[in-house]
C-alpha atoms as a PDB file:
ATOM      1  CA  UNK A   1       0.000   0.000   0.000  1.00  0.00           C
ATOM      2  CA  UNK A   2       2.624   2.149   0.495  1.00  0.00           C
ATOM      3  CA  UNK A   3       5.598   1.571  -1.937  1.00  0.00           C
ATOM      4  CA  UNK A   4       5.837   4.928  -3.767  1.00  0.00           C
ATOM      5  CA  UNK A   5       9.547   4.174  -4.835  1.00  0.00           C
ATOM      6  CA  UNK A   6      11.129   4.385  -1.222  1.00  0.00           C
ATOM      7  CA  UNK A   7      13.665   1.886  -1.711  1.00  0.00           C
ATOM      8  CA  UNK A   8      16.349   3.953  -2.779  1.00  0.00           C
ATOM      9  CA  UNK A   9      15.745   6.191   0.501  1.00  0.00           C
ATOM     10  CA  UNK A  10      15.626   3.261   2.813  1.00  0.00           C
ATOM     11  CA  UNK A  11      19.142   1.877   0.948  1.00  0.00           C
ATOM     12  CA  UNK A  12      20.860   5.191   1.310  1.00  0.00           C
ATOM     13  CA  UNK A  13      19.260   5.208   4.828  1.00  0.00           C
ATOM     14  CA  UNK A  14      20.725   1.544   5.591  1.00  0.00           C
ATOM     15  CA  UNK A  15      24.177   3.078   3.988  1.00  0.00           C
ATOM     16  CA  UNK A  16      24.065   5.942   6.808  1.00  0.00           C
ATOM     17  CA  UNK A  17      23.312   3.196   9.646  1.00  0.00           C
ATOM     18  CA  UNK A  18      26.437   1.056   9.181  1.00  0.00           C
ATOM     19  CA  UNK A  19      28.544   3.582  11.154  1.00  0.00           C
ATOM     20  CA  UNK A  20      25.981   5.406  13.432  1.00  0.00           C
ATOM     21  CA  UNK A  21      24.820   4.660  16.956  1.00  0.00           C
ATOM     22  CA  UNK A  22      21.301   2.274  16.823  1.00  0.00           C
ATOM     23  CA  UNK A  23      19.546   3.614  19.495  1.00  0.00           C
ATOM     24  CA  UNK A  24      16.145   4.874  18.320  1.00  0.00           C
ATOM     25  CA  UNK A  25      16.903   8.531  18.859  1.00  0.00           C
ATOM     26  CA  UNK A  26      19.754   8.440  17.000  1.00  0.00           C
ATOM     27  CA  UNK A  27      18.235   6.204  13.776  1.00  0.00           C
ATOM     28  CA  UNK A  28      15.565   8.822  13.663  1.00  0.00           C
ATOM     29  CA  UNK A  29      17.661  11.579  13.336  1.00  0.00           C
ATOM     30  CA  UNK A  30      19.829  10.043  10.567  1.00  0.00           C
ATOM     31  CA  UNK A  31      16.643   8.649   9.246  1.00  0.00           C
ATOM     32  CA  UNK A  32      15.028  12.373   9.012  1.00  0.00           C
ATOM     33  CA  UNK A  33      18.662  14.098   7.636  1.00  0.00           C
ATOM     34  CA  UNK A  34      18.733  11.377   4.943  1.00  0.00           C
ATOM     35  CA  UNK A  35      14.753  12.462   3.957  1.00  0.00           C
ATOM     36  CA  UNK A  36      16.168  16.234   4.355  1.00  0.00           C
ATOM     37  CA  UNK A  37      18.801  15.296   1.769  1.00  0.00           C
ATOM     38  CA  UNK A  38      16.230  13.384  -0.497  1.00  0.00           C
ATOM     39  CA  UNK A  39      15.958  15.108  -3.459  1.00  0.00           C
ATOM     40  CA  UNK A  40      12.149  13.669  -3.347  1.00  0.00           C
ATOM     41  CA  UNK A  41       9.181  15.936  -1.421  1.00  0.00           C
ATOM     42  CA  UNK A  42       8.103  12.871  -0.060  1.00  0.00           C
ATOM     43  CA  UNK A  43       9.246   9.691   1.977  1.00  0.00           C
ATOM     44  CA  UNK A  44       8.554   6.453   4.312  1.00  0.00           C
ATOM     45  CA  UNK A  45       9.884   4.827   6.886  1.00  0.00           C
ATOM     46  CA  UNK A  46       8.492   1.080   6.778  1.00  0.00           C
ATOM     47  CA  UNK A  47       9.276  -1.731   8.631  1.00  0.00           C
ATOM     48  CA  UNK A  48       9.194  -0.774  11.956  1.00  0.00           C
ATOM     49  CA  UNK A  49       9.624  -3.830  13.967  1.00  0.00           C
ATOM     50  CA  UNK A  50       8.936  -1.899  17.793  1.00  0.00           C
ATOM     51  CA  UNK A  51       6.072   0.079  19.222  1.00  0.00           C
ATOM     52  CA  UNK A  52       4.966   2.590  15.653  1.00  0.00           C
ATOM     53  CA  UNK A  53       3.502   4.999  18.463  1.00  0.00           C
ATOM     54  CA  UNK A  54       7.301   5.787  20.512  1.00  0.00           C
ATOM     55  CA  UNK A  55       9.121   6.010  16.879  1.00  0.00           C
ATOM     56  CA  UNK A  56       6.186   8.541  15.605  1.00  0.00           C
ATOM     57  CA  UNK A  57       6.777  10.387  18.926  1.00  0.00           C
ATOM     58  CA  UNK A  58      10.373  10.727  18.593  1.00  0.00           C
ATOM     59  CA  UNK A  59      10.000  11.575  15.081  1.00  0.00           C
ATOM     60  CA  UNK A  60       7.785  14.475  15.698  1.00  0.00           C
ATOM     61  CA  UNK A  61       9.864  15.554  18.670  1.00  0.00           C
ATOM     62  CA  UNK A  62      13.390  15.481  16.650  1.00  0.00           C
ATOM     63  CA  UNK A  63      10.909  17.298  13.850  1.00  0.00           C
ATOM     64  CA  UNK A  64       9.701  20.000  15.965  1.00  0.00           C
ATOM     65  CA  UNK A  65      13.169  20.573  18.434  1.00  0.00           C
ATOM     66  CA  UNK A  66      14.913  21.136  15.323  1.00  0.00           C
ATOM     67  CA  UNK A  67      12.280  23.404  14.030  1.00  0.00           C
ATOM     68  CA  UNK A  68      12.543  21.217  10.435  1.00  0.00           C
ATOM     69  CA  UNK A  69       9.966  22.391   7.651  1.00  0.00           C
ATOM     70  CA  UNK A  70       8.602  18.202   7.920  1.00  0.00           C
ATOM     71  CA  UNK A  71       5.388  16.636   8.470  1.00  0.00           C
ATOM     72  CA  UNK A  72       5.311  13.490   9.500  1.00  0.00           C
ATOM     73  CA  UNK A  73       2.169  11.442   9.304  1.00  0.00           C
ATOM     74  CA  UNK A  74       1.306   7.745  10.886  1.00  0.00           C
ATOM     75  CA  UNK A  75      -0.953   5.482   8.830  1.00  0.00           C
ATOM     76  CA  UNK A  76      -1.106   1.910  10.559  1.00  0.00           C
ATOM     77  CA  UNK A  77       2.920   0.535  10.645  1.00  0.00           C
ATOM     78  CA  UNK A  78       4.043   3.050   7.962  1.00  0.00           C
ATOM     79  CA  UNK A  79       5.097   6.587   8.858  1.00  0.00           C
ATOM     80  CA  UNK A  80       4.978   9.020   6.049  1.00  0.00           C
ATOM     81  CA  UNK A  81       7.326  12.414   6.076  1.00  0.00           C
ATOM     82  CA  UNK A  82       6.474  15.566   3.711  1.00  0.00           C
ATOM     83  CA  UNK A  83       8.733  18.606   2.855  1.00  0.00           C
ATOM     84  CA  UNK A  84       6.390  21.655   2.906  1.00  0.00           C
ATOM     85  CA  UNK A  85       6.359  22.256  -1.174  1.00  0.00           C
ATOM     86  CA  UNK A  86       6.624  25.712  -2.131  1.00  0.00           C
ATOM     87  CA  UNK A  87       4.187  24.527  -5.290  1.00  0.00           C
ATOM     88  CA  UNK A  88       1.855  23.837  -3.228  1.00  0.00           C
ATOM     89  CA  UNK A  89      -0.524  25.898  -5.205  1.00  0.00           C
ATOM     90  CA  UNK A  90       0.336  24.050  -8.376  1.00  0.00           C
ATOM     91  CA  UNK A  91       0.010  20.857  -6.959  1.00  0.00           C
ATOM     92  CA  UNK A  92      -3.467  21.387  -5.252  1.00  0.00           C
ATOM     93  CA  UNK A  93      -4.662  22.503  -9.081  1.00  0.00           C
ATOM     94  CA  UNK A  94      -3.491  19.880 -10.678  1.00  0.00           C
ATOM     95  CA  UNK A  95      -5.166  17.682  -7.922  1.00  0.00           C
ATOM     96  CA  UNK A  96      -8.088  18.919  -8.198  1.00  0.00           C
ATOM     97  CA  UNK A  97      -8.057  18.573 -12.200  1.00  0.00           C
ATOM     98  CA  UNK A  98      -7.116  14.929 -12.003  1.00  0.00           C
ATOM     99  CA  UNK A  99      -8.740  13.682  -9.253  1.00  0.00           C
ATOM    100  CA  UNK A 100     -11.794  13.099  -7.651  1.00  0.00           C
ATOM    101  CA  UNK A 101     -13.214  14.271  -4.047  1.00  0.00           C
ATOM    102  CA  UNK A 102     -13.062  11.678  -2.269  1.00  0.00           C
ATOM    103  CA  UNK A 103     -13.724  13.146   1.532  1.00  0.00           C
ATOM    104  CA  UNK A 104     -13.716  16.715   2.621  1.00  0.00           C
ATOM    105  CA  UNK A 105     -13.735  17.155   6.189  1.00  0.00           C
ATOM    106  CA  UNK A 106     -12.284  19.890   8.561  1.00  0.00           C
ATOM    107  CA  UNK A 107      -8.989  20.602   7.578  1.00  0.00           C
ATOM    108  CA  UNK A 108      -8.603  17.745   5.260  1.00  0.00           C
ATOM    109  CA  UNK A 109      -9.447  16.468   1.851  1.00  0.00           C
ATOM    110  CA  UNK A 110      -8.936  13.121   0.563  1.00  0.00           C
ATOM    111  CA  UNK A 111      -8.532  12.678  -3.377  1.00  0.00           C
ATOM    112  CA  UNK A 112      -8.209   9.317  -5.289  1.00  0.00           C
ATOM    113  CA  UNK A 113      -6.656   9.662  -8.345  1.00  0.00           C
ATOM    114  CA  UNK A 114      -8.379   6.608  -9.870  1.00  0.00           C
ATOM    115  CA  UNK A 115      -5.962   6.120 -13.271  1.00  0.00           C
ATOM    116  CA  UNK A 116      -3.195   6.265 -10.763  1.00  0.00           C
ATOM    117  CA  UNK A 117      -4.309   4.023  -7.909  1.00  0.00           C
ATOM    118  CA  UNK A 118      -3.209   6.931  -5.793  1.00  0.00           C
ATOM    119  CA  UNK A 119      -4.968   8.679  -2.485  1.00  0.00           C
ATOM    120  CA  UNK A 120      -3.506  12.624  -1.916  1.00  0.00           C
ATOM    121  CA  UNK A 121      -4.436  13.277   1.331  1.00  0.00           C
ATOM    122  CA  UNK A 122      -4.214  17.141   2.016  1.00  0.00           C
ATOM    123  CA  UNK A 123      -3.963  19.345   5.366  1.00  0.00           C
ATOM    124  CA  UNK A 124      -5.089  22.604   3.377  1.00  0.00           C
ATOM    125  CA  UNK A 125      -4.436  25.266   6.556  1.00  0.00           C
ATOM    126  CA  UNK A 126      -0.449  23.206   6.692  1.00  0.00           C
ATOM    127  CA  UNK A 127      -0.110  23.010   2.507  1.00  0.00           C
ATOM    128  CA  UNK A 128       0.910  19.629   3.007  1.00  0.00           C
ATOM    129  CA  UNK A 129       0.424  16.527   0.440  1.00  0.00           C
ATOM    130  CA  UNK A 130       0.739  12.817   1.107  1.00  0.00           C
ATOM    131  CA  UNK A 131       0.540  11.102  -1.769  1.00  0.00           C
ATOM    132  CA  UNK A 132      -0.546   7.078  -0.662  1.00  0.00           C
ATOM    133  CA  UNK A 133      -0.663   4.600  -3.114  1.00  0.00           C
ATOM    134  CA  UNK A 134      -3.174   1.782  -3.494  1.00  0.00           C
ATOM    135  CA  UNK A 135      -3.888  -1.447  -5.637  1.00  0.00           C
ATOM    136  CA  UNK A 136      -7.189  -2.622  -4.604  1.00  0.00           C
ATOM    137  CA  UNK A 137     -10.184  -0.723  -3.770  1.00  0.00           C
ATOM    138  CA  UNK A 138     -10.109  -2.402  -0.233  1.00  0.00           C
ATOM    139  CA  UNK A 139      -6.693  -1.319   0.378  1.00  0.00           C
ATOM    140  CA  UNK A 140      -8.185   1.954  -0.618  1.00  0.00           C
ATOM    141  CA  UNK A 141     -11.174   2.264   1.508  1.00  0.00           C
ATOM    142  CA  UNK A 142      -8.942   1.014   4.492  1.00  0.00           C
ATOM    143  CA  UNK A 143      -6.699   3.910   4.144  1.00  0.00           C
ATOM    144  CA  UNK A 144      -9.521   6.615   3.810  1.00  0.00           C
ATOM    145  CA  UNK A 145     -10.924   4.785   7.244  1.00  0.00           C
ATOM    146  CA  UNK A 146      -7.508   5.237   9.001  1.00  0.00           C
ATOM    147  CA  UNK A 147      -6.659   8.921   7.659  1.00  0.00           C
ATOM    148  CA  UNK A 148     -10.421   9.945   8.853  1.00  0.00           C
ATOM    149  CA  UNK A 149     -10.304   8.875  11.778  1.00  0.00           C
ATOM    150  CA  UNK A 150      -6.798   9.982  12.943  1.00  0.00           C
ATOM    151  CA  UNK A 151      -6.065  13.139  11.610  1.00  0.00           C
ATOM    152  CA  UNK A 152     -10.180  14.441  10.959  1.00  0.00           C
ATOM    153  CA  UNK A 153     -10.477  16.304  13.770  1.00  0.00           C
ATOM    154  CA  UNK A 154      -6.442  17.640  13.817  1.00  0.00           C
END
């Protein structure tokens, strides 16, 4: 569901982790510098084999202590980061072109770009875009479910 072309982050990642410190503080640190040197808006990090709720807390922490222009989003075992995109503009338009309406709801709107089998989920008053991926409708309707009720009410 959510393998929008991260491996060559989480292999340059895995490069920066052979000579750093493991302790969760400092893998999210050089997991967040290797997004900041991304040359992609956008990024993952999957395959989170402890508690998803303490990394997401540390992430946000290390986000907001170093006062870094990130979002950082949870969405069942997959945290998703986003640069703040100075196109934001752009991007909504072409959104809204391309894709359909798929929940409006406080601060949020949910588009499915059907052709693309991709979900932007949108945080208008932040200008940040998540772009989520999908193959099947179910995985689809799942995702919707989770971003609703999480970040709805944000």
């Amino acid at each position: 569901m959510y393998s929008q072309k991260r491996s060559s982050l989480r292999k340059r990642v895995e490069e920066d982790l052979a000579e750093e410190d493991e302790s969760a503080h400092k893998l999210i640190e050089t997991l967040v510098k290797s997004f900041l040197r991304a040359d992609s808006d956008y990024g993952a990090i999957t395959e989170i084999r402890t508690d998803i709720n303490y990394i997401y807390k540390i992430i946000k922490n290390y986000i907001s202590k170093e006062n870094l222009d990130v979002y950082a989003l949870k969405i069942g075992n997959v945290i998703l980061l986003s640069k703040t995109n100075v196109g934001f503009d752009e991007i909504y338009e072409v959104i809204r072109e391309r894709s359909h309406l798929e929940v409006k709801k406080g601060i949020i709107e949910i588009w499915d770009d059907l052709e693309n089998g991709i979900l932007h989920f949108l945080i208008i008053p932040l200008r940040k875009h998540f772009p989520i991926e999908y193959a099947t409708d179910e995985e689809k309707e799942k995702t919707v479910k989770i971003l609703i009720d999480e970040y709805s009410e944000a």
